[in-house]
Structures are given as structure tokens and as C-alpha cells.
Protein backbone atom coordinates (compact mmCIF):
# COMPACT_ATOMS: atom_id res chain seq x y z
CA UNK A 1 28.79 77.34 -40.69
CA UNK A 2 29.46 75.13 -44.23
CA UNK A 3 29.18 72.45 -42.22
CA UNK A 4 26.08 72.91 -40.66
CA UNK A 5 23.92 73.64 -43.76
CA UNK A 6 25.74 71.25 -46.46
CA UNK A 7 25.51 67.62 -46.69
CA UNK A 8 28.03 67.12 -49.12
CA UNK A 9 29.72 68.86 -51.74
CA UNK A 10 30.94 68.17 -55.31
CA UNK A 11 33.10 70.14 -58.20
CA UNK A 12 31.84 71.28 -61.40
CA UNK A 13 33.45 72.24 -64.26
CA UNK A 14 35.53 74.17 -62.00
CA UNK A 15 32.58 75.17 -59.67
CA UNK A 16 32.12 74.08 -55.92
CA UNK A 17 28.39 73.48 -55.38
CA UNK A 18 27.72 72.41 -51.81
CA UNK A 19 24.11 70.39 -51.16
CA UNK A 20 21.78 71.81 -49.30
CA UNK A 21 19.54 69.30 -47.06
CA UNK A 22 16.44 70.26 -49.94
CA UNK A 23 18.68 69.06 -52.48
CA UNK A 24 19.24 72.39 -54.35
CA UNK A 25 22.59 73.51 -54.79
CA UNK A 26 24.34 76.83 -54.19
CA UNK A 27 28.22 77.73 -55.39
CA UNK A 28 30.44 77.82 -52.29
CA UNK A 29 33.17 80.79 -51.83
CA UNK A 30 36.29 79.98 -51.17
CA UNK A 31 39.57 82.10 -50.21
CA UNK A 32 42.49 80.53 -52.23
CA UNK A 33 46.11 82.43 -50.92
CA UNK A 34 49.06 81.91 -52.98
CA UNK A 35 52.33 82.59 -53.42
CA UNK A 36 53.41 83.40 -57.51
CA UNK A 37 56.20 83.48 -58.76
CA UNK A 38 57.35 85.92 -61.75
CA UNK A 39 60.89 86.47 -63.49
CA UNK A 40 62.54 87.68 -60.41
CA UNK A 41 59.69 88.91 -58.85
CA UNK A 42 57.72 86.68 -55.89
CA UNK A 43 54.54 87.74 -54.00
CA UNK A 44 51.37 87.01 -52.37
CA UNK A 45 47.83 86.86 -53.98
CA UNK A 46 44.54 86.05 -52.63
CA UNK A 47 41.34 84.72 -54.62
CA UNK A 48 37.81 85.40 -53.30
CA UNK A 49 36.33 82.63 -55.73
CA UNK A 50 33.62 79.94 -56.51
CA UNK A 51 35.77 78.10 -58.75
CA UNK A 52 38.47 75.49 -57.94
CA UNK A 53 42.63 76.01 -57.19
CA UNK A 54 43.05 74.16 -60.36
CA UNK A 55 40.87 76.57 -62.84
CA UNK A 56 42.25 79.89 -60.86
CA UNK A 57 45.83 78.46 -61.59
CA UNK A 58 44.99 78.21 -65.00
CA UNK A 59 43.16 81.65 -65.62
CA UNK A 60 45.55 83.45 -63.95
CA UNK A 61 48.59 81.88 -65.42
CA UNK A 62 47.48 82.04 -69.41
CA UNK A 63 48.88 85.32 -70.27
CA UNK A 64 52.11 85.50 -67.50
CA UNK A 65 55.37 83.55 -67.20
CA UNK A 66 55.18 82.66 -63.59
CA UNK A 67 54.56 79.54 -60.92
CA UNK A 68 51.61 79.46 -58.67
CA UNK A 69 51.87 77.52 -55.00
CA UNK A 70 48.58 77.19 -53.41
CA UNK A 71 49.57 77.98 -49.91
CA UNK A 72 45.66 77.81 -48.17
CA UNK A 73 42.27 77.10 -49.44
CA UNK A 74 39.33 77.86 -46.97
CA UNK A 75 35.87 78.84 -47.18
CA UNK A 76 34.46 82.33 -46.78
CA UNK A 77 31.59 84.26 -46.09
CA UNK A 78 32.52 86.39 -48.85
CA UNK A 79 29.95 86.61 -51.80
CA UNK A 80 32.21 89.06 -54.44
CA UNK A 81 34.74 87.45 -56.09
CA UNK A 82 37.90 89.40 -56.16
CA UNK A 83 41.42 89.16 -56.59
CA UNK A 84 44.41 90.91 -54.24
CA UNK A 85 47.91 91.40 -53.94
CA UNK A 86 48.58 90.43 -49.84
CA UNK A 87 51.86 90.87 -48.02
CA UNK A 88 52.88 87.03 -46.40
């Protein structure tokens, strides 16, 4: 469906706007699914976000002691951002 309606894409300040064929612009939603790491703890998380794997890395890291591997990025027809624990 992305592909159909967006002629190219760009990142933002840690936003992913995709084109439309008008020219106006629209943030894109994206499900990021990772695996973290945390003192002797590991699980799985999954983002529901407009911004990139870089900036939810960061956010999510700032207050916690763990390692984040970004294990998929895709889009979504999502449109609420959210934030889950998931079993891998």
C-alpha cells in the first residue's frame, strides 16, 4: 500500500515523511521489533512509531542500562504510537 501512494520518502529530525504524488507530506508508521538487553534480563519490545530506529534507541535507552538490537523495521497501518513487551 506505501508503495502505491508514495513517491519517495525522506527522514526528519527523526521523522519519516513519505511524499505524496501532490507533494504534501504525511509521517509514515512504522513497527520497529527489538530485542533489549538489561543486567541479566533479555526480552522483546515492539515500537508502533513515526520516528526513526535511531531516535527510539535513544529515547528508550536514556534512563536504563541496557543494549537495543533492531531485529525488524516495517511499515504499518497502525496510526497510535505505542510501545509493547512481545514474546520472540
Amino acid at each position: 500500500m506505501l508503495k502505491s501512494l508514495f513517491h519517495s520518502s525522506k527522514n526528519v529530525v527523526g521523522f519519516t515523511f513519505g511524499k505524496l504524488k501532490n507533494n504534501s507530506y504525511i509521517c509514515i508508521m512504522k513497527k520497529l521489533t527489538y530485542i533489549i538487553n538489561e543486567g541479566s534480563e533479555s526480552y522483546g519490545m515492539e515500537f508502533i512509531t513515526d520516528r526513526t530506529p535511531q531516535w527510539t534507541e535513544e529515547q528508550y535507552c536514556r534512563n536504563r542500562n541496557c543494549s537495543m538490537k533492531l531485529l525488524g523495521e516495517e511499515p504499518t497501518d497502525e496510526t497510535i504510537g505505542t510501545a509493547r513487551k512481545v514474546e520472540l
